[in-house]
PDB file of N, CA and C in Angstrom:
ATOM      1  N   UNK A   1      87.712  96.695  86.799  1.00  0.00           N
ATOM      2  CA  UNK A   1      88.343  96.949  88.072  1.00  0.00           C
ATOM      3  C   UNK A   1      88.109  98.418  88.414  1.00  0.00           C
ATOM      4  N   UNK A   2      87.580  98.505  89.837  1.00  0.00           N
ATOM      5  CA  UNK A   2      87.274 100.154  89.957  1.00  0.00           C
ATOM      6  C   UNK A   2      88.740 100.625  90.764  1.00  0.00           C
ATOM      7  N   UNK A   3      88.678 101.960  90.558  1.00  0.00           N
ATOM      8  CA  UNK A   3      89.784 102.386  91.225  1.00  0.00           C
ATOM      9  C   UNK A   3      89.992 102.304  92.626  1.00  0.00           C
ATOM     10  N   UNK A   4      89.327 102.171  93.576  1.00  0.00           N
ATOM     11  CA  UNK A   4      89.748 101.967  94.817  1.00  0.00           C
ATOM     12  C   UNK A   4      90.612 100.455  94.462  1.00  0.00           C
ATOM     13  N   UNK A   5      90.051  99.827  93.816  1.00  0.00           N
ATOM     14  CA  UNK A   5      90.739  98.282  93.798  1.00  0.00           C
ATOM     15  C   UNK A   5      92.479  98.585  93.428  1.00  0.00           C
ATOM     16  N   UNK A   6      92.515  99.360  92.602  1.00  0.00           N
ATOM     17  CA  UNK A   6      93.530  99.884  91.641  1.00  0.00           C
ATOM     18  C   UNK A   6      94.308 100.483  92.388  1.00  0.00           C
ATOM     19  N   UNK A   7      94.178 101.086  93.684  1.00  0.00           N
ATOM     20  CA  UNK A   7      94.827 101.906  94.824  1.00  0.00           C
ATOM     21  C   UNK A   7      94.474 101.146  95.887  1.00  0.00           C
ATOM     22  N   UNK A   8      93.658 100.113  96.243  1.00  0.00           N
ATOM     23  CA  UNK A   8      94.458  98.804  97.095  1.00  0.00           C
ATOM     24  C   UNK A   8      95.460  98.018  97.032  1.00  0.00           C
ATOM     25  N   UNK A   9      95.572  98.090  95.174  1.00  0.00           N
ATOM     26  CA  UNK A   9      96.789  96.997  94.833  1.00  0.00           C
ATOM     27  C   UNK A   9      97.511  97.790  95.068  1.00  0.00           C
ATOM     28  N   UNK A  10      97.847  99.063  94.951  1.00  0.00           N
ATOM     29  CA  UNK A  10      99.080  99.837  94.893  1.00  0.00           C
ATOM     30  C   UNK A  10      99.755  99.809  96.476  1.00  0.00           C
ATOM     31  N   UNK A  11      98.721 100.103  97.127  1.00  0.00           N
ATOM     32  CA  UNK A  11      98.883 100.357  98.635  1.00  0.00           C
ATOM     33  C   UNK A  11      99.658  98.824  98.976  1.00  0.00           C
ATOM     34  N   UNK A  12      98.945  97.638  98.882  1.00  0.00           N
ATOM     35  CA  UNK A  12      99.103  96.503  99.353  1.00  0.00           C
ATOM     36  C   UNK A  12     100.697  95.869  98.050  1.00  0.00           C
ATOM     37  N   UNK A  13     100.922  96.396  97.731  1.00  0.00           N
ATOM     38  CA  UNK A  13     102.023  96.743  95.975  1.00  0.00           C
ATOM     39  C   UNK A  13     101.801  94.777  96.029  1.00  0.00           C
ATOM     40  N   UNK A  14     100.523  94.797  95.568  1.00  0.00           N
ATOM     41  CA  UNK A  14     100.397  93.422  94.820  1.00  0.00           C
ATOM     42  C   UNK A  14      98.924  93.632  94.654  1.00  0.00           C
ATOM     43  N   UNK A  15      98.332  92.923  93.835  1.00  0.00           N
ATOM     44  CA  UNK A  15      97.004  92.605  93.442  1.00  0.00           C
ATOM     45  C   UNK A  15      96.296  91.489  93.697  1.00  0.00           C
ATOM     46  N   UNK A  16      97.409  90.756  93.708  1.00  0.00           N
ATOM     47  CA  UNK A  16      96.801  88.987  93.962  1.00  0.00           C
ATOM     48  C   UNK A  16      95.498  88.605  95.116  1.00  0.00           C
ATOM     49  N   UNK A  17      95.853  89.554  95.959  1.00  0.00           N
ATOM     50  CA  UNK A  17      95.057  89.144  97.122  1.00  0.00           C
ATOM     51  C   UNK A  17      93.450  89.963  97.154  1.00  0.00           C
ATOM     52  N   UNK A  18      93.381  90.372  95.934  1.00  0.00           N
ATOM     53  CA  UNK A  18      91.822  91.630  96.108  1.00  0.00           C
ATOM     54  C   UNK A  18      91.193  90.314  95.059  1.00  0.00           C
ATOM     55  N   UNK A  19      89.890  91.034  95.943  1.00  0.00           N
ATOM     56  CA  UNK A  19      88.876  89.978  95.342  1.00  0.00           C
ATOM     57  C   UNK A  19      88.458  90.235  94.173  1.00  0.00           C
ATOM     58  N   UNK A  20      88.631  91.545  93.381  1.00  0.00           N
ATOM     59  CA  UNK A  20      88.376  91.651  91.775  1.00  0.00           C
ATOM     60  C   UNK A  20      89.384  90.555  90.822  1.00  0.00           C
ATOM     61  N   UNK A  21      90.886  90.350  91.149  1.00  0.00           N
ATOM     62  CA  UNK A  21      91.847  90.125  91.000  1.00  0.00           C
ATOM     63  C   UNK A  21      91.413  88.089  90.719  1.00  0.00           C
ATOM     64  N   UNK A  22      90.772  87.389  92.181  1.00  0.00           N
ATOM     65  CA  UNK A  22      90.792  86.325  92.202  1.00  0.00           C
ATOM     66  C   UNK A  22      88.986  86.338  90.971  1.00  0.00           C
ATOM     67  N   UNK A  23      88.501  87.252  91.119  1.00  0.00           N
ATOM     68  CA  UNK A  23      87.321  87.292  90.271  1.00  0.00           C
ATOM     69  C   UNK A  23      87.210  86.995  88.407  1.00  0.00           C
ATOM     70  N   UNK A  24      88.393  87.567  88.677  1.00  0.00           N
ATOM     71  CA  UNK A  24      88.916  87.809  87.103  1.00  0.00           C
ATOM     72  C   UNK A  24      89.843  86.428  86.551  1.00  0.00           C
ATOM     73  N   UNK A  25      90.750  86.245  87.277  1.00  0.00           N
ATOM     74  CA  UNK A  25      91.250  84.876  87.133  1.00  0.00           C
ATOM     75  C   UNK A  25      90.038  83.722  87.302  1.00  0.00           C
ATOM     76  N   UNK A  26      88.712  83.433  88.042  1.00  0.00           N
ATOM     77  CA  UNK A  26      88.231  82.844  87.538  1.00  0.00           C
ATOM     78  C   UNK A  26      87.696  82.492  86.011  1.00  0.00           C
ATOM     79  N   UNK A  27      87.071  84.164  85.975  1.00  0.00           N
ATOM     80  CA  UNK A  27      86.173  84.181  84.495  1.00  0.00           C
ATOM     81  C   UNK A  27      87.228  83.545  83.290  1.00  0.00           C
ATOM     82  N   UNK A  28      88.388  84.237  83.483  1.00  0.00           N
ATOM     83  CA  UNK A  28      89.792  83.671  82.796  1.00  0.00           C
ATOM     84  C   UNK A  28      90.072  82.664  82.459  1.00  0.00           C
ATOM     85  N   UNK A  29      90.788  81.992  83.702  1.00  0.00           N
ATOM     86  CA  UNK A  29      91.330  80.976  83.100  1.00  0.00           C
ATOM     87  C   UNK A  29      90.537  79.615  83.828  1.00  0.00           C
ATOM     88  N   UNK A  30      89.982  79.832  84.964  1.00  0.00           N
ATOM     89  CA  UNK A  30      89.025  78.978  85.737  1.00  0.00           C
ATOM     90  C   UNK A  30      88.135  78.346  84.394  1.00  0.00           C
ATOM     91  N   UNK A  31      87.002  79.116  84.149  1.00  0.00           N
ATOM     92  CA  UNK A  31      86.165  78.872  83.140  1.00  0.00           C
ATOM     93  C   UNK A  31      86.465  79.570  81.518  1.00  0.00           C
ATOM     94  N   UNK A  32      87.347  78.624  80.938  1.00  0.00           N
ATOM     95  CA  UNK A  32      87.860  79.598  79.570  1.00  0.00           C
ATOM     96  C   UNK A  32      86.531  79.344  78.657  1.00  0.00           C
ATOM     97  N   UNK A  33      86.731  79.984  77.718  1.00  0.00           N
ATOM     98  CA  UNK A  33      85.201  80.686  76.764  1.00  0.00           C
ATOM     99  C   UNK A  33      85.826  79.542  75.648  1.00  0.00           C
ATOM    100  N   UNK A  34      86.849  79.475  75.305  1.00  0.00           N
ATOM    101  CA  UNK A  34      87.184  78.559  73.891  1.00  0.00           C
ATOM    102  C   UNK A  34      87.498  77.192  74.621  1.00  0.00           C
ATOM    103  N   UNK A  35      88.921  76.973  75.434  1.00  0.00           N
ATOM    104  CA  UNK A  35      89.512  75.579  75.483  1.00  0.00           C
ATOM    105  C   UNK A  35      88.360  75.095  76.762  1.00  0.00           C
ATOM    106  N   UNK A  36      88.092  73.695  76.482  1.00  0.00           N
ATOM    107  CA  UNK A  36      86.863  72.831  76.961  1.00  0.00           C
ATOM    108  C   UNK A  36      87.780  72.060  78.163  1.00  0.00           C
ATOM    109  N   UNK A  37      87.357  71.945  79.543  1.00  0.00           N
ATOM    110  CA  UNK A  37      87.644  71.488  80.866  1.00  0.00           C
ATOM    111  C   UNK A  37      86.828  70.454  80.947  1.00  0.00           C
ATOM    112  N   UNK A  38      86.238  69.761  80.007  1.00  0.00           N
ATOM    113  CA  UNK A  38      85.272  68.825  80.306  1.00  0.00           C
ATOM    114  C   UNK A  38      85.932  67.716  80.019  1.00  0.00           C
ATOM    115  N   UNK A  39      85.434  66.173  80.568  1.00  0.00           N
ATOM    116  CA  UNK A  39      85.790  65.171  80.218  1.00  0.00           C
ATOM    117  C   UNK A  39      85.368  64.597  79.000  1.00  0.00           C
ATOM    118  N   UNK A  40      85.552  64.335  78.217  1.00  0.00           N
ATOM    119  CA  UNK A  40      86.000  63.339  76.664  1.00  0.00           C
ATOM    120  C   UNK A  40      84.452  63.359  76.171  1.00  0.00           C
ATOM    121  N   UNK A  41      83.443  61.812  77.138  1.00  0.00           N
ATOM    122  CA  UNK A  41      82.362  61.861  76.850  1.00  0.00           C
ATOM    123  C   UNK A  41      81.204  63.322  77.027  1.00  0.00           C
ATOM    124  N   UNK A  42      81.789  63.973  77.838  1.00  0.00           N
ATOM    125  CA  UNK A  42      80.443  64.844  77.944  1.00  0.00           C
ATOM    126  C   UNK A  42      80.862  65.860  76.304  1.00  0.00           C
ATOM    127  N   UNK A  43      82.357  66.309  76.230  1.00  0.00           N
ATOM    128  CA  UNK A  43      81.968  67.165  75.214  1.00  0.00           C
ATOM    129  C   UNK A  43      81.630  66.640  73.956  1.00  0.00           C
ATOM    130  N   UNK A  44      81.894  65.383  73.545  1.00  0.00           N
ATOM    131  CA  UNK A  44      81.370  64.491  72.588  1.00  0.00           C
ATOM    132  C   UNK A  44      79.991  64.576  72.572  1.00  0.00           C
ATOM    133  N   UNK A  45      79.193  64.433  73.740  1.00  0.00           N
ATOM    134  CA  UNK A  45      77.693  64.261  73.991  1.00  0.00           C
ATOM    135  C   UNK A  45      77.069  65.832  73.629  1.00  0.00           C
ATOM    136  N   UNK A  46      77.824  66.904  73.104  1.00  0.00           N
ATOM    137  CA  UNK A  46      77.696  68.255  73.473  1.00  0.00           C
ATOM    138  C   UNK A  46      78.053  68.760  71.886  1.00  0.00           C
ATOM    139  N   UNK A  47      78.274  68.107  71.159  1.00  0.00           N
ATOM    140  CA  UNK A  47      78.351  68.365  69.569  1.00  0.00           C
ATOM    141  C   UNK A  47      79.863  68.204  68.924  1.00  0.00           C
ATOM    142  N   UNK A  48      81.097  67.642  70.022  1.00  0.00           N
ATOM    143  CA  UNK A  48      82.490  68.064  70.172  1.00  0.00           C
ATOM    144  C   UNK A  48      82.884  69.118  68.964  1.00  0.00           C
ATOM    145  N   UNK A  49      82.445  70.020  69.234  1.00  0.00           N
ATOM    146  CA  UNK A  49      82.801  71.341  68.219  1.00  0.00           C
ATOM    147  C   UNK A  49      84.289  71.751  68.816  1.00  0.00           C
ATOM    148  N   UNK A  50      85.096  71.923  68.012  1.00  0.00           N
ATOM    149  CA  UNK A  50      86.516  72.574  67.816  1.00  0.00           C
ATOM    150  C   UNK A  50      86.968  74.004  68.421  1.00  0.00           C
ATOM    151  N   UNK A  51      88.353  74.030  68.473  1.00  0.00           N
ATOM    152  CA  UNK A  51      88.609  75.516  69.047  1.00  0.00           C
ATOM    153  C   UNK A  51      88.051  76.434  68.098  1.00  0.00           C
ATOM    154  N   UNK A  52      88.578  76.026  66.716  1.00  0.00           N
ATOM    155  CA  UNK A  52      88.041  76.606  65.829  1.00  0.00           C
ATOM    156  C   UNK A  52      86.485  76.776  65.198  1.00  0.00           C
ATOM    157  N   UNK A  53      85.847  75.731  65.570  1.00  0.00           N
ATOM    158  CA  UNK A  53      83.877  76.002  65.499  1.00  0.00           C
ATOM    159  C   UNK A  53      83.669  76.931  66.400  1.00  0.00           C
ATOM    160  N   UNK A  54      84.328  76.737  67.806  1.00  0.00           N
ATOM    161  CA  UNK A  54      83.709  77.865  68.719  1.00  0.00           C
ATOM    162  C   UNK A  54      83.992  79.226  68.335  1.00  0.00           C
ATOM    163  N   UNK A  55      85.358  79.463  68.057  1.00  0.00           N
ATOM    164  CA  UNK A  55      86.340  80.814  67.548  1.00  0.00           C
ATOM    165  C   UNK A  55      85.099  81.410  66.635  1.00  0.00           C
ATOM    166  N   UNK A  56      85.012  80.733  65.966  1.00  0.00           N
ATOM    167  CA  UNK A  56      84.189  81.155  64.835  1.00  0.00           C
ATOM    168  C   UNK A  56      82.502  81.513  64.956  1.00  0.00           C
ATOM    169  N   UNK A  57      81.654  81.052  65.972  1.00  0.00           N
ATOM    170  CA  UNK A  57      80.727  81.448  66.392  1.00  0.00           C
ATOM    171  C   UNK A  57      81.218  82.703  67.373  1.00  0.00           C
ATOM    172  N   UNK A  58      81.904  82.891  68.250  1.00  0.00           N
ATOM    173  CA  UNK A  58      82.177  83.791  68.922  1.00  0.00           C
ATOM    174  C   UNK A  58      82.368  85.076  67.830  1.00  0.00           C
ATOM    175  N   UNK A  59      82.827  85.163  66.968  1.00  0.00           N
ATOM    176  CA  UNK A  59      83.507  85.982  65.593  1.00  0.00           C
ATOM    177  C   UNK A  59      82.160  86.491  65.459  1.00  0.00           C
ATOM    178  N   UNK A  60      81.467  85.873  64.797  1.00  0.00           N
ATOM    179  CA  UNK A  60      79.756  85.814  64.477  1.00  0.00           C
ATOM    180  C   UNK A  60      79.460  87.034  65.565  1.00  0.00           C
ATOM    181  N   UNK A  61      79.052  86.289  66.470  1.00  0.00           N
ATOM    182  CA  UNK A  61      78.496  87.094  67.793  1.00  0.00           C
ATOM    183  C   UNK A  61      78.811  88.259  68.188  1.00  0.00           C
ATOM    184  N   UNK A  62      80.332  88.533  68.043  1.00  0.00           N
ATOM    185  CA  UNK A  62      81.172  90.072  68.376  1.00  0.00           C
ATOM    186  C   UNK A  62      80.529  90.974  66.829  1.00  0.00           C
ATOM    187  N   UNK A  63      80.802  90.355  66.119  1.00  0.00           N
ATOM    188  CA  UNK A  63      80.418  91.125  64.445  1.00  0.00           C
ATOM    189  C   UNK A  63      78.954  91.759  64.728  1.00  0.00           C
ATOM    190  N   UNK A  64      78.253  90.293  65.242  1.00  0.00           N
ATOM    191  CA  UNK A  64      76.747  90.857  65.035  1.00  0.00           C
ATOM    192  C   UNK A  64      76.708  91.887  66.001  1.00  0.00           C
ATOM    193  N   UNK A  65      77.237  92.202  67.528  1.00  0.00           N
ATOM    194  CA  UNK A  65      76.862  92.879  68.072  1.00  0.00           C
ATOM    195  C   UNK A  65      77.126  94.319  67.900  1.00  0.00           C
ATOM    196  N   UNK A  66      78.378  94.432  67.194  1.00  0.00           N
ATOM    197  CA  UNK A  66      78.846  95.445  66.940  1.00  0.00           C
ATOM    198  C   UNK A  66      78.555  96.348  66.164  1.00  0.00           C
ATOM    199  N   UNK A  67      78.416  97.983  66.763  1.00  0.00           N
ATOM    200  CA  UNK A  67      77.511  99.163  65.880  1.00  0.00           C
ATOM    201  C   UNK A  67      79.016 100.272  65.948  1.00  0.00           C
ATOM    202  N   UNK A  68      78.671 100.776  65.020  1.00  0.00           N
ATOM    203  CA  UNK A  68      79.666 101.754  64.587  1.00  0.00           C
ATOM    204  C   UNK A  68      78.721 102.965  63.609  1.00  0.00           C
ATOM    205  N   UNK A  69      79.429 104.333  64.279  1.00  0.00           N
ATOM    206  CA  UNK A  69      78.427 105.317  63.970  1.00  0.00           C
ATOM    207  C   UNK A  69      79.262 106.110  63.533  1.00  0.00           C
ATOM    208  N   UNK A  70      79.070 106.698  62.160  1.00  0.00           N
ATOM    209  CA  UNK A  70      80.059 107.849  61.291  1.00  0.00           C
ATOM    210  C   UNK A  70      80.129 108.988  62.000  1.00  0.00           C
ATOM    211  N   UNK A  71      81.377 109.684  61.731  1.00  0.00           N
ATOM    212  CA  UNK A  71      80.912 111.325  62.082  1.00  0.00           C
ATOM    213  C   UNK A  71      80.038 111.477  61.633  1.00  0.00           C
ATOM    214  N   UNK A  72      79.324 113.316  62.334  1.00  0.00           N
ATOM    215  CA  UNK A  72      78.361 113.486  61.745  1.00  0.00           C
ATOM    216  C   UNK A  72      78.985 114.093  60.397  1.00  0.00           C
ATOM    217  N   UNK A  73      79.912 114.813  59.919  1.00  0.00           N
ATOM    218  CA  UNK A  73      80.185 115.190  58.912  1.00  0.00           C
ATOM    219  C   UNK A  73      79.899 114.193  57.675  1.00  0.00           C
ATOM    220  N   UNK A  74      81.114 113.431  58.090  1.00  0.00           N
ATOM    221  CA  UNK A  74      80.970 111.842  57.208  1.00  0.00           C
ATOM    222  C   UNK A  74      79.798 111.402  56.578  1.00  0.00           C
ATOM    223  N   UNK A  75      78.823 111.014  57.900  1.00  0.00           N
ATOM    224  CA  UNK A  75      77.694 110.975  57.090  1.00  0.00           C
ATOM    225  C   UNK A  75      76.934 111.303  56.365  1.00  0.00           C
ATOM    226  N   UNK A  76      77.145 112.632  56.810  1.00  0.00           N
ATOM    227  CA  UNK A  76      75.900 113.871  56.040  1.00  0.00           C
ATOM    228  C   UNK A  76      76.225 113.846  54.484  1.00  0.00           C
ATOM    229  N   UNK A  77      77.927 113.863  54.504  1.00  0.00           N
ATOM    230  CA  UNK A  77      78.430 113.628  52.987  1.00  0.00           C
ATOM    231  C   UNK A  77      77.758 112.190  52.280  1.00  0.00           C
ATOM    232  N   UNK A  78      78.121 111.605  52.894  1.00  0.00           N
ATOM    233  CA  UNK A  78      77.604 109.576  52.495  1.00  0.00           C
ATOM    234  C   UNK A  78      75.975 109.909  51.936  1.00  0.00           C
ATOM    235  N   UNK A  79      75.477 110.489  52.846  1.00  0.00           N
ATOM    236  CA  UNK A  79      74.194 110.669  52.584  1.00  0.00           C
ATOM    237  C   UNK A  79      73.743 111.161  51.418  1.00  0.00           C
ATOM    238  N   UNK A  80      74.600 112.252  51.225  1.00  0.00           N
ATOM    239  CA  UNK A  80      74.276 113.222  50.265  1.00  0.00           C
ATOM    240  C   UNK A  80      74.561 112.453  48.601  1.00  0.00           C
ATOM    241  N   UNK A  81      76.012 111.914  48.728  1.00  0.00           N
ATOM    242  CA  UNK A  81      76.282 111.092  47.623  1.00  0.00           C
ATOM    243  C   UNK A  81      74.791 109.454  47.254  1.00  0.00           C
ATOM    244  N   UNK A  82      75.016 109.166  48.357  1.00  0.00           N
ATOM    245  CA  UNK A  82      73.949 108.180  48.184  1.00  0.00           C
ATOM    246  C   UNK A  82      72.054 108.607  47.521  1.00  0.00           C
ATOM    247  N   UNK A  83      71.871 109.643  47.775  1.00  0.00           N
ATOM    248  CA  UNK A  83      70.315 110.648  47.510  1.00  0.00           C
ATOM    249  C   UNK A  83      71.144 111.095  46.337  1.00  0.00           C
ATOM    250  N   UNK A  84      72.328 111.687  45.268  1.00  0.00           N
ATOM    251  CA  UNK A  84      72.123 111.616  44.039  1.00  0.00           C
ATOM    252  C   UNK A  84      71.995 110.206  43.530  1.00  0.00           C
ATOM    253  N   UNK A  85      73.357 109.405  44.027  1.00  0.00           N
ATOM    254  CA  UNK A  85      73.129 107.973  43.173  1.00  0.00           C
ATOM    255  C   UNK A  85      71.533 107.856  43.305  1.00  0.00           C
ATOM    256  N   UNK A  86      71.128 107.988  44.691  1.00  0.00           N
ATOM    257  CA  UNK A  86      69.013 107.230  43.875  1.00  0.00           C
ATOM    258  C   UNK A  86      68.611 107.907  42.847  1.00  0.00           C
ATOM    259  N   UNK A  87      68.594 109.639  42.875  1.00  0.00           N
ATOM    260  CA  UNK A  87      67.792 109.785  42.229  1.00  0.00           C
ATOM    261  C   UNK A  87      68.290 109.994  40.398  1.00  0.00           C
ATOM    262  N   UNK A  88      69.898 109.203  40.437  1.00  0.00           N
ATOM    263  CA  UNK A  88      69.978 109.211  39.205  1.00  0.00           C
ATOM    264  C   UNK A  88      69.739 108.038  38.560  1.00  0.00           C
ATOM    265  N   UNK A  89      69.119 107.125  39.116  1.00  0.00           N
ATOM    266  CA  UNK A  89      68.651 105.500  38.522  1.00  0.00           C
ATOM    267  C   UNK A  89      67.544 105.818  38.144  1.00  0.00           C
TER     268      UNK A  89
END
């Protein structure tokens, strides 16, 4: 949500009516990412995977995407410990 939106709702002292607002309630609850809106046969025809099969690929997916970068201090230390452990094997 950009801030003009954020100071329309304020102005208008509701949100409901901005189109980020009805945008977001789609992605939400319109089309949810886990619970299935489909009828019986199609998600059957579709592998009928569980809240929990999906939960769990989604888990996967956030993990895999996710990068995390040390201080530089941190590292330089990590580093340093890791270059004796090699060169004492």
């Amino acid at each position: 949500m950009a801030l003009k939106d954020v100071m329309a709702g304020v102005q208008q002292r509701t949100f409901a009516g901005l189109e980020t607002t009805l945008h977001s309630y789609r992605r939400v609850y319109w089309h949810p990412r886990l619970f299935n809106r489909q009828f019986f046969a199609a998600w059957q025809g579709e592998g009928a995977r569980t809240i929990r099969q999906k939960t769990q690929v989604m888990i996967r997916e956030l993990l895999s995407q996710y990068e995390y970068e040390l201080e530089g201090k941190l590292r330089s230390e990590l580093d340093k410990i890791l270059a004796k452990a090699k060169s004492e094997l």
